[in-house]
Protein backbone atom coordinates (compact mmCIF):
# COMPACT_ATOMS: atom_id res chain seq x y z
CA UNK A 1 18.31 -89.17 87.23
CA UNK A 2 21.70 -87.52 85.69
CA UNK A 3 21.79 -86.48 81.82
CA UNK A 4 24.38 -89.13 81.82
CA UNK A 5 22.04 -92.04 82.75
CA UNK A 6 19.20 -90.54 80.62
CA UNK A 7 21.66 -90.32 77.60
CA UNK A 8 22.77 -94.50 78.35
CA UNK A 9 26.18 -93.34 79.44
CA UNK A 10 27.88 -93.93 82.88
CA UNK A 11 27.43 -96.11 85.19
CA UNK A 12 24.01 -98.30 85.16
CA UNK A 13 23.95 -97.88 81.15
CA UNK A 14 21.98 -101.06 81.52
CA UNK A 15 20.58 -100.70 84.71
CA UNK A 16 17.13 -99.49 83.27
CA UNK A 17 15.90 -97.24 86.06
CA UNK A 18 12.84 -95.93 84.00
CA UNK A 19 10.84 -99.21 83.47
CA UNK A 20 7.80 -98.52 85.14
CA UNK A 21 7.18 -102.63 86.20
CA UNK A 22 3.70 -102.12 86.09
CA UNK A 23 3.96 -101.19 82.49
CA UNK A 24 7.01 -103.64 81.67
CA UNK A 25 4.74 -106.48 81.79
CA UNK A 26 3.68 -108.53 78.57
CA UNK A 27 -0.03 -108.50 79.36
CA UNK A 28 -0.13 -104.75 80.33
CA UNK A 29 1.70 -103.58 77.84
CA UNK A 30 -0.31 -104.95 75.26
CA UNK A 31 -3.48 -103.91 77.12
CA UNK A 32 -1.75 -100.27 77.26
CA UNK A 33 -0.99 -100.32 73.40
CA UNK A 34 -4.67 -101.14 72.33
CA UNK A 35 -5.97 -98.43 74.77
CA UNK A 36 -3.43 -95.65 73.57
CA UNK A 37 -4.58 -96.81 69.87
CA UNK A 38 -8.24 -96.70 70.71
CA UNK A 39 -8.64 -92.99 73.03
CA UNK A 40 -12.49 -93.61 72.78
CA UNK A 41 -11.76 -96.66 74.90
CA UNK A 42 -12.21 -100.25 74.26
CA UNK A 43 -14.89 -103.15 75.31
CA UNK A 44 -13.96 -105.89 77.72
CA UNK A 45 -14.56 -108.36 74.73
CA UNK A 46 -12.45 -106.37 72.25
CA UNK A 47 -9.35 -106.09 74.61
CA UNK A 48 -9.88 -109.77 75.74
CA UNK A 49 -9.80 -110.71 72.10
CA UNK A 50 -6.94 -108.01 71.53
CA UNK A 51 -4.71 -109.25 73.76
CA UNK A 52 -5.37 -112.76 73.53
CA UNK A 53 -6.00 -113.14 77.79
CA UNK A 54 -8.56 -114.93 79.57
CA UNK A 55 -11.40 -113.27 81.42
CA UNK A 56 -9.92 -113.78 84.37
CA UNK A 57 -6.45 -112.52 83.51
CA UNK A 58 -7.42 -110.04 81.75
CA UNK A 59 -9.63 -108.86 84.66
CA UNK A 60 -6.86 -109.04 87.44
CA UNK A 61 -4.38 -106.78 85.28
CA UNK A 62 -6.99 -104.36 84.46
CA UNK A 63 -7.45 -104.09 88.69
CA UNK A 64 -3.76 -103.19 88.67
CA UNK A 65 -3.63 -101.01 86.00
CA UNK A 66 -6.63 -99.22 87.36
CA UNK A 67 -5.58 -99.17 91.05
CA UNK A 68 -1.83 -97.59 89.74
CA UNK A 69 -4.51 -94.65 88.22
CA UNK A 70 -3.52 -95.65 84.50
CA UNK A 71 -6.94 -96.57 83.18
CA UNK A 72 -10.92 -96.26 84.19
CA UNK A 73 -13.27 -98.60 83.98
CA UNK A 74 -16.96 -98.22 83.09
CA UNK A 75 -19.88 -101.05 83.64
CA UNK A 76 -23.22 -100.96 82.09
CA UNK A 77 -25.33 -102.78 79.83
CA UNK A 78 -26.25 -102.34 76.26
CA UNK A 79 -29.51 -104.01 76.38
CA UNK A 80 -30.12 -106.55 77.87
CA UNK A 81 -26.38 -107.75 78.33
CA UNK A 82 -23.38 -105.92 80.38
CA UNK A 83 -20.64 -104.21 78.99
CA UNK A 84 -17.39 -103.35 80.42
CA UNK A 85 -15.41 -100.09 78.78
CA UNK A 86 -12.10 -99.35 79.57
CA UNK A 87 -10.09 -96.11 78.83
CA UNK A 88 -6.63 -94.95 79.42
CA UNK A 89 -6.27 -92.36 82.06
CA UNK A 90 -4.51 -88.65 81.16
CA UNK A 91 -2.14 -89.85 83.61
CA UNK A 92 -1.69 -93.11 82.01
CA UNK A 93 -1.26 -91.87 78.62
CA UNK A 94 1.50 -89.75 80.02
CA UNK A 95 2.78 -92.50 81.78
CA UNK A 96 2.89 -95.29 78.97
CA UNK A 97 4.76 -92.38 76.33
CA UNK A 98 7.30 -91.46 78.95
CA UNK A 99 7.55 -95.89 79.29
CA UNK A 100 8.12 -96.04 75.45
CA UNK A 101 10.84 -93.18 75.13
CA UNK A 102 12.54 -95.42 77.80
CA UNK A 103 12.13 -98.25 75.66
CA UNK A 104 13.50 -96.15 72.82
CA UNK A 105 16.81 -95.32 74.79
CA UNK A 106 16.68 -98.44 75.99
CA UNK A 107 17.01 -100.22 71.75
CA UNK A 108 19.29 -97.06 70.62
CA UNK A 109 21.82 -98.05 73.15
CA UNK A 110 21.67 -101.53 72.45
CA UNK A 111 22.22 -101.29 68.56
CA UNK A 112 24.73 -98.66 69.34
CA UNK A 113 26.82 -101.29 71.48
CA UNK A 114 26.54 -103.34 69.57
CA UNK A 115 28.00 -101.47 66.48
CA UNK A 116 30.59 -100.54 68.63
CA UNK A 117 31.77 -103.82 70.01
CA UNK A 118 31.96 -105.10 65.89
CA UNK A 119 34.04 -102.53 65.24
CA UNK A 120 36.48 -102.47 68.30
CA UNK A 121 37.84 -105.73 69.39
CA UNK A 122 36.95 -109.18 67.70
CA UNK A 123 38.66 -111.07 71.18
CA UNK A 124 36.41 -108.68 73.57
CA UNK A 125 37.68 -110.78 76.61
CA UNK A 126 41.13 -110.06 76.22
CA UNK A 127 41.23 -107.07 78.24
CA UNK A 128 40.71 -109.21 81.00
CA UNK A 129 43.33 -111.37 80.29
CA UNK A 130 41.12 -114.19 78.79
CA UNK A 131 42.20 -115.82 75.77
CA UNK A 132 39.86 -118.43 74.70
CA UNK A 133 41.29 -121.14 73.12
């Protein structure tokens, strides 16, 4: 990717090249938040309850975020009941900060154009040769 693409400039300012789509999604991201808050990992319960998800859906994104290498899982019991931990991988913790300085850009740019398009033109069509009426 160019420096002039990294820095939001250029063509494809809002193209958005670096969201990782297995991140980008609600359910994994906020999976991916409660694990990069919790390093010691989290219980099946906990997240479920974090996250607000289903077994089931909860479950099925964990498979992807596990089979794209960004968390492990862990099943055993605690007495007589099983437990489910889940941790976020090295690579995944890489992964999900280089995902959130994208996201970063990503707001920086927007507020910036948008404090530049206040303070240019207030008929921003008219370049085109649109007047509304």
């Amino acid at each position: 990717m160019s420096s002039s693409k990294r820095d939001g400039a250029g063509e494809g300012q809002f193209a958005f090249d670096g969201l990782d789509r297995v991140l980008h999604e609600k359910a994994r991201l906020g999976i991916l938040s409660s694990l990069v808050a919790n390093p010691q990992g989290l219980l099946f319960s906990e997240l479920k309850s974090l996250c607000d998800l289903t077994d089931g859906n909860l479950s099925r994104h964990m498979q992807v975020l596990q089979e794209a290498g960004l968390v492990d899982v862990w099943k055993g019991t605690q007495g007589k009941r099983p437990q489910t931990l889940v941790r976020m991988t090295g690579e995944g913790r890489a992964r999900f900060l280089e995902y959130l300085s994208v996201l970063e850009r990503i707001v920086t740019n927007a507020i910036q154009a948008s404090e530049t398009s206040r303070t240019t033109s207030s008929a921003p069509h008219s370049r085109w040769g649109f007047n509304p009426t």
